[in-house]
N, C-alpha and C. Protein backbone atom coordinates (compact mmCIF):
# COMPACT_ATOMS: atom_id res chain seq x y z
N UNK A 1 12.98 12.82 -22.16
CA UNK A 1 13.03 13.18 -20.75
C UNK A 1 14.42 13.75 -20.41
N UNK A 2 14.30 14.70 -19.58
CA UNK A 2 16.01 15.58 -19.60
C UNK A 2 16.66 14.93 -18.01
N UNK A 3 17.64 14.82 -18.14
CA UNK A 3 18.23 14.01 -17.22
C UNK A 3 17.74 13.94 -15.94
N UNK A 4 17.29 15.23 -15.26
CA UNK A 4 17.19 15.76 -13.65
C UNK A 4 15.89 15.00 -13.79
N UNK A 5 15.06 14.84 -14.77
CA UNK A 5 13.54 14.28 -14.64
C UNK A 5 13.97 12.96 -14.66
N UNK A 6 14.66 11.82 -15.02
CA UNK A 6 15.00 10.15 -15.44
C UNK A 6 15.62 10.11 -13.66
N UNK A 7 16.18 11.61 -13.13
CA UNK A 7 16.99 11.00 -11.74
C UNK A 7 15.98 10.91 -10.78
N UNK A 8 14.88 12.79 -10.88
CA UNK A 8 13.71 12.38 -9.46
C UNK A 8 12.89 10.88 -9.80
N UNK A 9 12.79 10.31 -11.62
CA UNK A 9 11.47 8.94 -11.56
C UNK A 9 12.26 7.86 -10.62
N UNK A 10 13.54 7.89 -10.68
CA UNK A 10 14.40 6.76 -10.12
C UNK A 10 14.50 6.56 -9.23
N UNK A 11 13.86 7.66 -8.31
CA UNK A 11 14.27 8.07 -7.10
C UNK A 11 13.16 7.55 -5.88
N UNK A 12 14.00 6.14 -4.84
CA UNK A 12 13.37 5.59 -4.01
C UNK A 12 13.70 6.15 -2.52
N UNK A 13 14.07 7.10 -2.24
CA UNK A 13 14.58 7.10 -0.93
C UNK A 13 13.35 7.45 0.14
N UNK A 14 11.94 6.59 -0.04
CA UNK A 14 10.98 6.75 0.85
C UNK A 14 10.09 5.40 0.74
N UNK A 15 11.10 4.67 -0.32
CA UNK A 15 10.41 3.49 -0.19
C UNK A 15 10.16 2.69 1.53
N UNK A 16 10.33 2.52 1.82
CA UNK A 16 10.21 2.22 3.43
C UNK A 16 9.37 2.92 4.12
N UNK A 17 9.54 4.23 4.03
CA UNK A 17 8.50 5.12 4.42
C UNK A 17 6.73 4.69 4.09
N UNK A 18 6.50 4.80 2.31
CA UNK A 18 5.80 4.43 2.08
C UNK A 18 5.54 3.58 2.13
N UNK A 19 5.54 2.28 2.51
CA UNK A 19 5.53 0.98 2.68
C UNK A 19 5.15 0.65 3.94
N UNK A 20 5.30 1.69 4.55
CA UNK A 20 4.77 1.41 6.08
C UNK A 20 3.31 2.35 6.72
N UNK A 21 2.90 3.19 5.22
CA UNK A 21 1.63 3.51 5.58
C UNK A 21 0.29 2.50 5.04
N UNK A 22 -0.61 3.15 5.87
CA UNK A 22 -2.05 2.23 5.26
C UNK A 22 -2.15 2.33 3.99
N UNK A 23 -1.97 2.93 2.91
CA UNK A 23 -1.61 2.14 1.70
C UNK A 23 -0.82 1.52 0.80
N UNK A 24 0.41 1.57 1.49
CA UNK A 24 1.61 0.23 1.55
C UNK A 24 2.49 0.28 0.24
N UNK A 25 1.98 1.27 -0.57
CA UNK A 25 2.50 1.66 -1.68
C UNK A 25 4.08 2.13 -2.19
N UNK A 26 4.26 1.95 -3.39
CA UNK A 26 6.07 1.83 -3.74
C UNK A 26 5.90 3.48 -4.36
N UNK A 27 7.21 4.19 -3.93
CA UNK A 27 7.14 5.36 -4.79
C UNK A 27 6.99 5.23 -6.15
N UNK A 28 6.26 6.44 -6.66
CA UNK A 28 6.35 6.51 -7.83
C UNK A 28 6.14 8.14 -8.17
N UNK A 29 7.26 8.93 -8.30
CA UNK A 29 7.95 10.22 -8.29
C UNK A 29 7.58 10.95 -9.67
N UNK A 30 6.16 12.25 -9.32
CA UNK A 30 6.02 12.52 -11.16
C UNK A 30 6.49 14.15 -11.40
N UNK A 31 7.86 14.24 -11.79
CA UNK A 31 8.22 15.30 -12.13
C UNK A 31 7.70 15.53 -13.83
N UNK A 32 7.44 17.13 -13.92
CA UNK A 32 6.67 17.62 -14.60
C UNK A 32 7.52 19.01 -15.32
N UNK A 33 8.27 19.13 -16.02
CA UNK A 33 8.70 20.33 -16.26
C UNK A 33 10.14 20.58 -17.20
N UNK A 34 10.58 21.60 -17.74
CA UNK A 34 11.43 21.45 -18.77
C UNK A 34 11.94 22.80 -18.72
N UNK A 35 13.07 23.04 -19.04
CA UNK A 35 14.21 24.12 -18.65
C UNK A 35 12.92 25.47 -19.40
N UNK A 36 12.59 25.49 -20.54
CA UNK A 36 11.96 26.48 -21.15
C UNK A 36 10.54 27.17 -20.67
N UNK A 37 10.31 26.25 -19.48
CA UNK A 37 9.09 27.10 -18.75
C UNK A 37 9.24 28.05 -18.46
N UNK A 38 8.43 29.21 -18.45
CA UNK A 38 8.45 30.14 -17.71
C UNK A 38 7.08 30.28 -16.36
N UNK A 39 6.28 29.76 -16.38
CA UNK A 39 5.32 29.55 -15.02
C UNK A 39 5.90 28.57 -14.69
N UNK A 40 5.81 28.49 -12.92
CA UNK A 40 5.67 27.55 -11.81
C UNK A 40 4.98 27.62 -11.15
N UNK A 41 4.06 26.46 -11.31
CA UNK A 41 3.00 25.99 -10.33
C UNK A 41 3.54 25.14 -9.30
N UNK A 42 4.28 25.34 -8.43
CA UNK A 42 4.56 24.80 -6.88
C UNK A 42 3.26 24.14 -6.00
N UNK A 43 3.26 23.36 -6.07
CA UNK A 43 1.60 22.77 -5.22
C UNK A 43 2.56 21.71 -3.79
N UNK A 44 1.79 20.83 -3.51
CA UNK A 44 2.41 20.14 -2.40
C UNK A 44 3.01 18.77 -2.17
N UNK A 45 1.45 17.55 -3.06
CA UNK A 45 2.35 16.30 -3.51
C UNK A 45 1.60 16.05 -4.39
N UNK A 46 1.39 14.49 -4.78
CA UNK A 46 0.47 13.40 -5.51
C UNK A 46 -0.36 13.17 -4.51
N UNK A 47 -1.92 13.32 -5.33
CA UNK A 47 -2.52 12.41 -4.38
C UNK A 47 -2.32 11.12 -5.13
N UNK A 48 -3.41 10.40 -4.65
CA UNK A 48 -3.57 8.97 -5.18
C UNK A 48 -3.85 8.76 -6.48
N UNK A 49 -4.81 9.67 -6.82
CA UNK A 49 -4.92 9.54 -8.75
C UNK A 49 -4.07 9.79 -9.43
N UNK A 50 -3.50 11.03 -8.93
CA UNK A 50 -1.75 11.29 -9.30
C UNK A 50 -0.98 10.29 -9.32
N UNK A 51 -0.98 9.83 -8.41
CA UNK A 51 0.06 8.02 -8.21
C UNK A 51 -0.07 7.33 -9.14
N UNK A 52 -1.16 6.99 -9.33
CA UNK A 52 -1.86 5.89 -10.30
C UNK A 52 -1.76 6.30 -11.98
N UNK A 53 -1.67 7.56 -12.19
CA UNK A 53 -1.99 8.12 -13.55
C UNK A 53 -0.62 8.73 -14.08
N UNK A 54 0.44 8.63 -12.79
CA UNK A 54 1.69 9.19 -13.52
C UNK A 54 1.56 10.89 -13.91
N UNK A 55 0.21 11.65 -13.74
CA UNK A 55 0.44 13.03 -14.43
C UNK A 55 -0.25 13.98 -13.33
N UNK A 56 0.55 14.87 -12.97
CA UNK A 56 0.22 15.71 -12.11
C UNK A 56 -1.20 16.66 -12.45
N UNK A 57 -1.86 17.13 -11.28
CA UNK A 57 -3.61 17.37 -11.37
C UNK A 57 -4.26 16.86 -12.14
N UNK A 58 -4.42 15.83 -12.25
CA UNK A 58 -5.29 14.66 -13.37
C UNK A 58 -6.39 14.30 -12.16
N UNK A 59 -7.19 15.12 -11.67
CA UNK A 59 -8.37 15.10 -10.58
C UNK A 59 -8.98 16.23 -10.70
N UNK A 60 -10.38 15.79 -9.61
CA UNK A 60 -10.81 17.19 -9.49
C UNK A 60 -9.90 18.47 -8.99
N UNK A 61 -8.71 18.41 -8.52
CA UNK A 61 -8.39 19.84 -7.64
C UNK A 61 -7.65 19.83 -8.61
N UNK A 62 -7.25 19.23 -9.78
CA UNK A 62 -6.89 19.99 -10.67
C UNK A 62 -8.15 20.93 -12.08
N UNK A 63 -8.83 20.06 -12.43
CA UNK A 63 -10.25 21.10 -12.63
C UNK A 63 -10.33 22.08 -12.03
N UNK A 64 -10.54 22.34 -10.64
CA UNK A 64 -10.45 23.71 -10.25
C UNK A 64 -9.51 24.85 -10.53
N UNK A 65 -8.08 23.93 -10.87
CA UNK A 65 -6.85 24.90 -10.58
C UNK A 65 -6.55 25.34 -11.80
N UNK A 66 -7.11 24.69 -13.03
CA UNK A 66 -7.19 24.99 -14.66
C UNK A 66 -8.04 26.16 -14.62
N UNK A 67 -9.38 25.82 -13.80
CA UNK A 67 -10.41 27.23 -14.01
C UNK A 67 -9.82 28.16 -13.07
N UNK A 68 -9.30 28.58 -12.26
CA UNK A 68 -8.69 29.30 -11.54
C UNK A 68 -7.45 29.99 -12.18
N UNK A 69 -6.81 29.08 -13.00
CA UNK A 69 -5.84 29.65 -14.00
C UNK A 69 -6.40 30.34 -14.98
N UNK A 70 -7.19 29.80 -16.09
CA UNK A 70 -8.28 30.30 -16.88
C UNK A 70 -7.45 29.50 -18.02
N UNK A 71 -7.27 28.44 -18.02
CA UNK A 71 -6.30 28.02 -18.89
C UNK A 71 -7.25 26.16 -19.25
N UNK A 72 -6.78 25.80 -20.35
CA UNK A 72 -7.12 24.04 -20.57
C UNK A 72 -5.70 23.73 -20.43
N UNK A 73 -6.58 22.31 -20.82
CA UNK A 73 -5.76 21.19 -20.24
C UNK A 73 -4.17 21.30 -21.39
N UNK A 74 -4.28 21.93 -22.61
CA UNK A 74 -3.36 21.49 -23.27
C UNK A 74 -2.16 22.15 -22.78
N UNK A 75 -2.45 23.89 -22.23
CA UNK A 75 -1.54 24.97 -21.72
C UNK A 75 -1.08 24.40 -20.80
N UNK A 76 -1.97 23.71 -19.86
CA UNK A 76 -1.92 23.11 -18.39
C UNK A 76 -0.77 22.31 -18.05
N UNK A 77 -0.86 21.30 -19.57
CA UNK A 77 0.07 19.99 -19.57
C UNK A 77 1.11 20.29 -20.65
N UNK A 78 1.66 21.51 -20.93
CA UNK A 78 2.76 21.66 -21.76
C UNK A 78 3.70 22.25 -20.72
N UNK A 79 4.56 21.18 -20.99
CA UNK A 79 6.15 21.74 -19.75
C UNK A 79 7.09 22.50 -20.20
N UNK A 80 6.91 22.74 -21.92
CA UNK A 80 7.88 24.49 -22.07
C UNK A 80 7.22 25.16 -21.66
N UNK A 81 6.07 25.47 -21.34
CA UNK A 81 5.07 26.55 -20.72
C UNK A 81 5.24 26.66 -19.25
N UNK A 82 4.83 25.48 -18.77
CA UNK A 82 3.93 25.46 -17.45
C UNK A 82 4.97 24.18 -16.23
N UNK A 83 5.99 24.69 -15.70
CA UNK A 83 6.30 23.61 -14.88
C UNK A 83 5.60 23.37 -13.34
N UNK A 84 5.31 22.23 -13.12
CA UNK A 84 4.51 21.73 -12.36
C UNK A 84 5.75 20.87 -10.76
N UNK A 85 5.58 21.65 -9.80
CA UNK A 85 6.88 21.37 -9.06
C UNK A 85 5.70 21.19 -7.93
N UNK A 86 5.62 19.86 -7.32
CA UNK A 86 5.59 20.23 -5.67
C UNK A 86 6.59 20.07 -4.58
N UNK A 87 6.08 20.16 -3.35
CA UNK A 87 6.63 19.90 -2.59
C UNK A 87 7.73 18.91 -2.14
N UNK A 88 6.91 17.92 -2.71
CA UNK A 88 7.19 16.47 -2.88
C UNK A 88 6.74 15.80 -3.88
N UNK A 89 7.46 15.16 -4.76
CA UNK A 89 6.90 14.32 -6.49
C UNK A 89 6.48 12.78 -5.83
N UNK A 90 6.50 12.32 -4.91
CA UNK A 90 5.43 10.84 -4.87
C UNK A 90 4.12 11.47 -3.57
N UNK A 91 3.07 10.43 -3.88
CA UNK A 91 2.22 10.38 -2.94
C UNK A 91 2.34 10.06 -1.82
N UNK A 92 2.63 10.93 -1.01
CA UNK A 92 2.87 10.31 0.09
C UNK A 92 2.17 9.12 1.62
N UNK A 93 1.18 8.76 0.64
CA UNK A 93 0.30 7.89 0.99
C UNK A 93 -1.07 8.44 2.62
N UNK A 94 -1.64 7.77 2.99
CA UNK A 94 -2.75 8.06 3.84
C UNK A 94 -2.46 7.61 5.38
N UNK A 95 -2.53 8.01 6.24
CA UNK A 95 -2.52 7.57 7.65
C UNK A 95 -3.62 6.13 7.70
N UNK A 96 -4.19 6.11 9.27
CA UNK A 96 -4.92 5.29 10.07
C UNK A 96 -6.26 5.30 9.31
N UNK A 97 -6.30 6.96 9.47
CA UNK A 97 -7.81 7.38 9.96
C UNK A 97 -8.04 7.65 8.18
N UNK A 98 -8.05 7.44 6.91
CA UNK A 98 -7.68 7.87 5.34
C UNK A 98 -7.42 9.09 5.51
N UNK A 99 -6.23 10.07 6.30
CA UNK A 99 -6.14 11.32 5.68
C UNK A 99 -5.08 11.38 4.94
N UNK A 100 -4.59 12.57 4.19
CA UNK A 100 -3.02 12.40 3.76
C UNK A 100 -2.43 12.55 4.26
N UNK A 101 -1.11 11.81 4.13
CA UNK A 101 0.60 12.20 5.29
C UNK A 101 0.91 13.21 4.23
N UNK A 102 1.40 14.53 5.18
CA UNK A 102 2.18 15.32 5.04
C UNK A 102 3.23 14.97 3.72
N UNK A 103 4.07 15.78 3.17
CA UNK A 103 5.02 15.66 2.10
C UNK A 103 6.27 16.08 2.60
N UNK A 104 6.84 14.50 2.56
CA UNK A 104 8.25 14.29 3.29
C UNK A 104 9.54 15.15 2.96
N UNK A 105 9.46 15.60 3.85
CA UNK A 105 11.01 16.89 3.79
C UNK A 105 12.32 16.23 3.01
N UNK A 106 12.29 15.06 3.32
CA UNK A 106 13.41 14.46 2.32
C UNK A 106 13.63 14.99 0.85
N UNK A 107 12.54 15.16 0.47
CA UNK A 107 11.93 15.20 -0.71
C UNK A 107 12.32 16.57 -1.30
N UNK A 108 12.12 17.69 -0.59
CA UNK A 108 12.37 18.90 -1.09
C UNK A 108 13.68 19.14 -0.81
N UNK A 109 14.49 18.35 -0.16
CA UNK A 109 15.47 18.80 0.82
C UNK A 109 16.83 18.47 -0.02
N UNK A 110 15.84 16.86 -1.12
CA UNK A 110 16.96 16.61 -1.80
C UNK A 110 16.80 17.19 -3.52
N UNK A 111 15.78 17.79 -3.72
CA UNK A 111 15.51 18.42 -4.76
C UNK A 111 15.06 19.67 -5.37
N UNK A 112 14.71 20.05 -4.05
CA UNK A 112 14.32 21.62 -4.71
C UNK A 112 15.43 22.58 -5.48
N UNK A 113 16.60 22.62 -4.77
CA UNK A 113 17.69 23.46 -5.23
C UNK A 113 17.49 22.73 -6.67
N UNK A 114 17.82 21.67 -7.14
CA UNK A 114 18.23 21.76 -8.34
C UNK A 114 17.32 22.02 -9.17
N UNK A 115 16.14 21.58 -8.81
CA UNK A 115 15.05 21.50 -9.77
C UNK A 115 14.91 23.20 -10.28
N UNK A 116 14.93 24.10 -8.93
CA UNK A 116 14.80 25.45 -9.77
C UNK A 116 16.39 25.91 -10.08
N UNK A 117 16.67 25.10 -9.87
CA UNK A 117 18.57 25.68 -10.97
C UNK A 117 18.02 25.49 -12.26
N UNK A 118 17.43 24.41 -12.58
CA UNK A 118 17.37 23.79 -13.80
C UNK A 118 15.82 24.69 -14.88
N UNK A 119 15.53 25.60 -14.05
CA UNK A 119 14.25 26.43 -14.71
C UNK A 119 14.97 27.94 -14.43
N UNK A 120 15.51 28.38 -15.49
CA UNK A 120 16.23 29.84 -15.42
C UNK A 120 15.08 30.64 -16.00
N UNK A 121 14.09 30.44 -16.79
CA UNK A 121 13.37 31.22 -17.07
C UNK A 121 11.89 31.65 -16.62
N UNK A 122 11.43 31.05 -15.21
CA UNK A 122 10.89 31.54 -14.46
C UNK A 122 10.36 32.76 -14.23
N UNK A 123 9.20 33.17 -14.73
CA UNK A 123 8.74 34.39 -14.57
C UNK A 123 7.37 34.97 -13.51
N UNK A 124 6.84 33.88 -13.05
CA UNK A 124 5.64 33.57 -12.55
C UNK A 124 5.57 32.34 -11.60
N UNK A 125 5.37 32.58 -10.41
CA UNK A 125 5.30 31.66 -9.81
C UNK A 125 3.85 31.39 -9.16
N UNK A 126 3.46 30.43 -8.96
CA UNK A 126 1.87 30.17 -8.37
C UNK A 126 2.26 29.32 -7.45
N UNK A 127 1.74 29.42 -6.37
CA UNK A 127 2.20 28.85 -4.86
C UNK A 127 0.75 28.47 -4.34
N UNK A 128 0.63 27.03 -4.88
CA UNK A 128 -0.54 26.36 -4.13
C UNK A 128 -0.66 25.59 -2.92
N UNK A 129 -1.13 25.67 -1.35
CA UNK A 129 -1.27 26.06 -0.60
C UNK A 129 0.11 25.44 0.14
N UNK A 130 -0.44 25.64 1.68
CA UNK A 130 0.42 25.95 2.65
C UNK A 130 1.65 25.66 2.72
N UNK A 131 1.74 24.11 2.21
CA UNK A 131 3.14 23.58 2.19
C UNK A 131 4.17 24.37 1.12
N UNK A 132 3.48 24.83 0.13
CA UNK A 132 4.44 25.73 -1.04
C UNK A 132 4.38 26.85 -0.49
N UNK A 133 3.74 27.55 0.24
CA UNK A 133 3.95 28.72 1.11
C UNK A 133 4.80 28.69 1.95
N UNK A 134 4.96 27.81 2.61
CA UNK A 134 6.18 27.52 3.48
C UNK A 134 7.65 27.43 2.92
N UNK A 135 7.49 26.47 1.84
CA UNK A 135 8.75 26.30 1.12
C UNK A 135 9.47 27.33 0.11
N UNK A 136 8.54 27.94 -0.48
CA UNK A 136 9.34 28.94 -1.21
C UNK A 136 8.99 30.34 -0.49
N UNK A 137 8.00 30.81 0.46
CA UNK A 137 7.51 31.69 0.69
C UNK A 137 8.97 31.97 2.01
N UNK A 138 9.09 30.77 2.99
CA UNK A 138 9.24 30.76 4.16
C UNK A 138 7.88 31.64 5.41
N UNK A 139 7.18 31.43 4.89
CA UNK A 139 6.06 32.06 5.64
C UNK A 139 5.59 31.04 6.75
N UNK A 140 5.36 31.98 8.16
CA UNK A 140 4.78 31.04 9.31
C UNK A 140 3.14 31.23 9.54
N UNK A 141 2.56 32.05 8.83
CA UNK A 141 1.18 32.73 8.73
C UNK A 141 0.42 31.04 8.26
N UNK A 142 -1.27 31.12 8.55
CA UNK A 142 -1.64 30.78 7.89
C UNK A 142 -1.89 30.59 6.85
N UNK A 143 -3.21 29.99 6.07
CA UNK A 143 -2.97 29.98 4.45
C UNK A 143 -3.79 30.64 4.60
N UNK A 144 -5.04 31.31 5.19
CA UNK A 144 -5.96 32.23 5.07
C UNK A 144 -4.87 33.64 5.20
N UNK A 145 -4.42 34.16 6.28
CA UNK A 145 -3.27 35.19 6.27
C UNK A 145 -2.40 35.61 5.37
N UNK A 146 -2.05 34.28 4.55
CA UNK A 146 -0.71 34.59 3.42
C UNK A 146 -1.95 34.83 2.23
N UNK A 147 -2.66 34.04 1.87
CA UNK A 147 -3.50 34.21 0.45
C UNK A 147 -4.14 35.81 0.75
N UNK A 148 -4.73 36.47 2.02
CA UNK A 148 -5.18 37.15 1.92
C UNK A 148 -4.19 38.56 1.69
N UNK A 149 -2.90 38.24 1.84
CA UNK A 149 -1.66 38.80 1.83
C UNK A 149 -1.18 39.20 0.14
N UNK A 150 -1.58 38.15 -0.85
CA UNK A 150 -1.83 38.02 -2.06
C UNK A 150 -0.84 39.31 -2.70
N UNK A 151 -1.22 40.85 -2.83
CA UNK A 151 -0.81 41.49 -3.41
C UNK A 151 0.36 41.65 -2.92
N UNK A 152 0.74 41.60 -1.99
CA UNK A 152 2.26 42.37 -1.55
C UNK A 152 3.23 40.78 -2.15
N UNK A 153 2.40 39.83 -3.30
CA UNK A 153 3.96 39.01 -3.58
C UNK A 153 3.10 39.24 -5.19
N UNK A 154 2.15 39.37 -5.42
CA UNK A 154 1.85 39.83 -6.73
C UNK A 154 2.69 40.67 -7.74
N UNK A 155 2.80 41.16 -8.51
CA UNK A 155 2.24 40.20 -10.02
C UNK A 155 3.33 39.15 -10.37
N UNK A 156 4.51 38.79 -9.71
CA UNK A 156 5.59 37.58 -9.69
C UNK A 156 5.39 36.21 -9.11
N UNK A 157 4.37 36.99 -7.99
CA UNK A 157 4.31 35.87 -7.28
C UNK A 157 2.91 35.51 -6.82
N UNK A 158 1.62 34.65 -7.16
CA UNK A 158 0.27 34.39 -6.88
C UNK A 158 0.85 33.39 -5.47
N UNK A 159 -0.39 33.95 -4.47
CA UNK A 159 -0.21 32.62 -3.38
C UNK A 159 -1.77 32.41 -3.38
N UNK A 160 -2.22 31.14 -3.12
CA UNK A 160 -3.27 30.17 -3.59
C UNK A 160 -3.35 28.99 -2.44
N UNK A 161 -4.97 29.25 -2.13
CA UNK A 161 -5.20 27.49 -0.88
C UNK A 161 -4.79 26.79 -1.97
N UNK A 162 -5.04 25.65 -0.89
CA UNK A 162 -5.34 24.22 -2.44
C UNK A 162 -6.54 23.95 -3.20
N UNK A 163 -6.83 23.80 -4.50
CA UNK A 163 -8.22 23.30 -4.74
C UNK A 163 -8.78 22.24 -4.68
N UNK A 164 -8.45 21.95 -3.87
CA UNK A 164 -8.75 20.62 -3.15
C UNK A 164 -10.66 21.05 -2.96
N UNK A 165 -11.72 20.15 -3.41
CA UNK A 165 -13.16 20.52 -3.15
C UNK A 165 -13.18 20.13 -1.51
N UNK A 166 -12.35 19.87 -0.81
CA UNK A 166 -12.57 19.92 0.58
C UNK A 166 -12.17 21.48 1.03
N UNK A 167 -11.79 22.13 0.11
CA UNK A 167 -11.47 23.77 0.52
C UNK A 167 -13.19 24.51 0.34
N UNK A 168 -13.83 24.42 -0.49
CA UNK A 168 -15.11 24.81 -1.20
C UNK A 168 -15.86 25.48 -0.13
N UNK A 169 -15.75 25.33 1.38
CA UNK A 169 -16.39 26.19 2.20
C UNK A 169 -15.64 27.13 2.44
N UNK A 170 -14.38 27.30 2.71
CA UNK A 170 -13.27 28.07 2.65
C UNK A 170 -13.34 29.05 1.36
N UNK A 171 -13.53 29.40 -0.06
CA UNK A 171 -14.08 29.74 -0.82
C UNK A 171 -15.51 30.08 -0.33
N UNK A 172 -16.42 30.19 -0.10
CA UNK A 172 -17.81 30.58 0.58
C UNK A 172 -17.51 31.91 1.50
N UNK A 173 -16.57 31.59 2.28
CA UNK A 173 -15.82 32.43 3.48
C UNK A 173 -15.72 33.47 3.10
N UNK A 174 -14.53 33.64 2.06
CA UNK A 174 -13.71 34.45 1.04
C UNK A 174 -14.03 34.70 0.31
N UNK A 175 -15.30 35.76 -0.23
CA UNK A 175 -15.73 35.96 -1.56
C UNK A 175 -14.19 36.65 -2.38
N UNK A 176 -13.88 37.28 -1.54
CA UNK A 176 -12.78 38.25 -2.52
C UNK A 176 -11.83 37.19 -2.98
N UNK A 177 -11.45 36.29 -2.78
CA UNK A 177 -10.18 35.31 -3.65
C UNK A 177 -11.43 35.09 -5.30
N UNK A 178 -12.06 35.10 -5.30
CA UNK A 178 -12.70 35.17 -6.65
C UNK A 178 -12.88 36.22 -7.64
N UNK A 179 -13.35 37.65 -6.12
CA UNK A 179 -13.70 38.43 -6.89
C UNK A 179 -12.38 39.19 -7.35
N UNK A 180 -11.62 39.14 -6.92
CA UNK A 180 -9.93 40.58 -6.87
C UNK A 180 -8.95 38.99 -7.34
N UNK A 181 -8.66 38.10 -6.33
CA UNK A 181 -7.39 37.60 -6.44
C UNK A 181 -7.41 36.64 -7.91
N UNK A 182 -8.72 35.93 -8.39
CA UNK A 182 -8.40 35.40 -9.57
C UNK A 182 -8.41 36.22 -11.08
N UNK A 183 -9.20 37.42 -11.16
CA UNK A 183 -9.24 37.82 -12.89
C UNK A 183 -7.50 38.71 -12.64
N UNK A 184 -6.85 39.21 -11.34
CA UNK A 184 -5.68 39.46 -11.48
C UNK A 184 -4.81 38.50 -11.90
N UNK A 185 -5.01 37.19 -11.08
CA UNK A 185 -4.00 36.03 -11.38
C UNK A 185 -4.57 35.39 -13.53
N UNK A 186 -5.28 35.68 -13.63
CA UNK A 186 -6.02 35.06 -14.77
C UNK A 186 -4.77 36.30 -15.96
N UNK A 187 -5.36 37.43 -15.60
CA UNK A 187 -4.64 38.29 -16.59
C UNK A 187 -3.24 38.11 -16.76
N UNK A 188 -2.47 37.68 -15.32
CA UNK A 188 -1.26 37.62 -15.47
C UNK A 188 -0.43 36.41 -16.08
N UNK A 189 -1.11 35.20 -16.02
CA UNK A 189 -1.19 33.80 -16.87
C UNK A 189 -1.34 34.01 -17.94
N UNK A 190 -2.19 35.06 -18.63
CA UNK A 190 -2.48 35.11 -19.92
C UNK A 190 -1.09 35.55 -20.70
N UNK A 191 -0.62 37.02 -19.91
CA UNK A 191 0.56 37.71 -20.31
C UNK A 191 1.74 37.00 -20.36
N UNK A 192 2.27 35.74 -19.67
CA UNK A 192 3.05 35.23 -19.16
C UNK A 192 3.25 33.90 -20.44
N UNK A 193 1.98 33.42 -20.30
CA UNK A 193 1.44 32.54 -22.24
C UNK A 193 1.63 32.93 -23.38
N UNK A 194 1.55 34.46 -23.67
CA UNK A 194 1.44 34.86 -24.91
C UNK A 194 2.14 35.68 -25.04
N UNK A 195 3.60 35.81 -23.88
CA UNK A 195 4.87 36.50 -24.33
C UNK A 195 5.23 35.48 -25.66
N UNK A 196 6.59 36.91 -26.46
CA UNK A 196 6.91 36.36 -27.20
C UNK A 196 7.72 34.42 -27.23
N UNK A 197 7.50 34.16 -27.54
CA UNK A 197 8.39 32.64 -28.19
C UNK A 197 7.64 31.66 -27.34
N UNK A 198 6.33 31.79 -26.97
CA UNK A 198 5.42 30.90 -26.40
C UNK A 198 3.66 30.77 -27.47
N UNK A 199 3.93 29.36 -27.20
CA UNK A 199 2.76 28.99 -28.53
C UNK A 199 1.40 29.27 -27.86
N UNK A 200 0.39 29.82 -28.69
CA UNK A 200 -0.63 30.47 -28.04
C UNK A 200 -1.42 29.54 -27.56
N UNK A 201 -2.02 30.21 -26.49
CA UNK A 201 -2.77 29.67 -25.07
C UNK A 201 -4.13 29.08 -25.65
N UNK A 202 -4.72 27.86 -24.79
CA UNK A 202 -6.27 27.66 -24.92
C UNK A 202 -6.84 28.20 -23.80
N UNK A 203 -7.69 29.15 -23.77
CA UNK A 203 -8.05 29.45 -22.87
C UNK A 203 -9.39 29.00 -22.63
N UNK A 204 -10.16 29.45 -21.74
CA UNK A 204 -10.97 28.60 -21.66
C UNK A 204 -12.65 29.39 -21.73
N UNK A 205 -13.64 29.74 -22.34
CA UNK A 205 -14.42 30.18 -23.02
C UNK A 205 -15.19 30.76 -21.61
């Protein structure tokens, strides 16, 4: 584990926070990534399976976001390849009513700078939804507005809802994020995998 990853696991400064939502839970912070990546997948937090499993998209909205990549699990979960950054690295647990709380600004506020100091080889970025639109985008648009916006940050930059299966009517809406925005984003994952000094991709049949 390279140092900046041993400092975000260590890292309690929401214990209180979390402790005071309906699931009462202790951080547990899962940074994902290693100086030699060249993709970033920017998403937003942990959910709860995330919490529990220690490994980022280990759920369904990550199934989606593998087939949406066009990639398996092994490309998925290799961090010289593929760094995995959200918003925020703990779950930020559930309100009253079970929805999710938002991903605490603390969080990016005390880590983003370094985390992308520490990834110089960055070639590709994937910006899964709103909250990573906001944060690296600075965008005030919706996530329907910015995704449909897609090409003008293309081929450097993919912007993406969440695949969250509570999006799945949202997809229905939008035929074109399937038909135009993924075999572009697919081709460009591929190129980005199978530059030189990167071990070849599983893709997915």
């Amino acid at each position: 584990m390279i140092p900046l990853q041993a400092e975000i696991r260590a890292c309690r400064l929401c214990a209180a926070r979390f402790a005071a939502t309906e699931t009462a839970h202790s951080p547990r912070p899962v940074p994902w990534f290693q100086p030699e990546a060249r993709i970033l997948i920017a998403g937003q937090a942990p959910g709860l399976r995330v919490h529990q499993a220690g490994r980022p998209f280990c759920d369904p909205s990550g199934e989606r976001l593998r087939d949406w990549l066009g990639i398996g699990e092994e490309a998925f979960y290799d961090q010289r390849r593929i760094a995995i950054v959200p918003a925020a690295f703990c779950f930020p647990g559930y309100d009253a009513k079970g929805s999710d709380l938002p991903p605490p600004r603390i969080c990016a506020e005390t880590w983003s700078d370094r985390v992308q100091q520490s990834l110089p080889h960055i070639q590709l970025r994937i910006l899964v939804g709103g909250y990573a639109h906001r944060l690296h985008l600075g965008t005030r648009t919706g996530v329907t507005e910015t995704v449909q916006a897609w090409r003008g940050h293309a081929p450097q930059t993919f912007v993406l809802p969440h695949p969250s299966w509570r999006n799945t009517g949202w997809l229905r809406k939008n035929p074109w994020f399937e038909t135009d925005l993924l075999p572009a984003l697919r081709a460009v994952v591929q190129q980005h995998l199978q530059s030189p000094g990167s071990p070849p991709a599983d893709t997915l049949d």
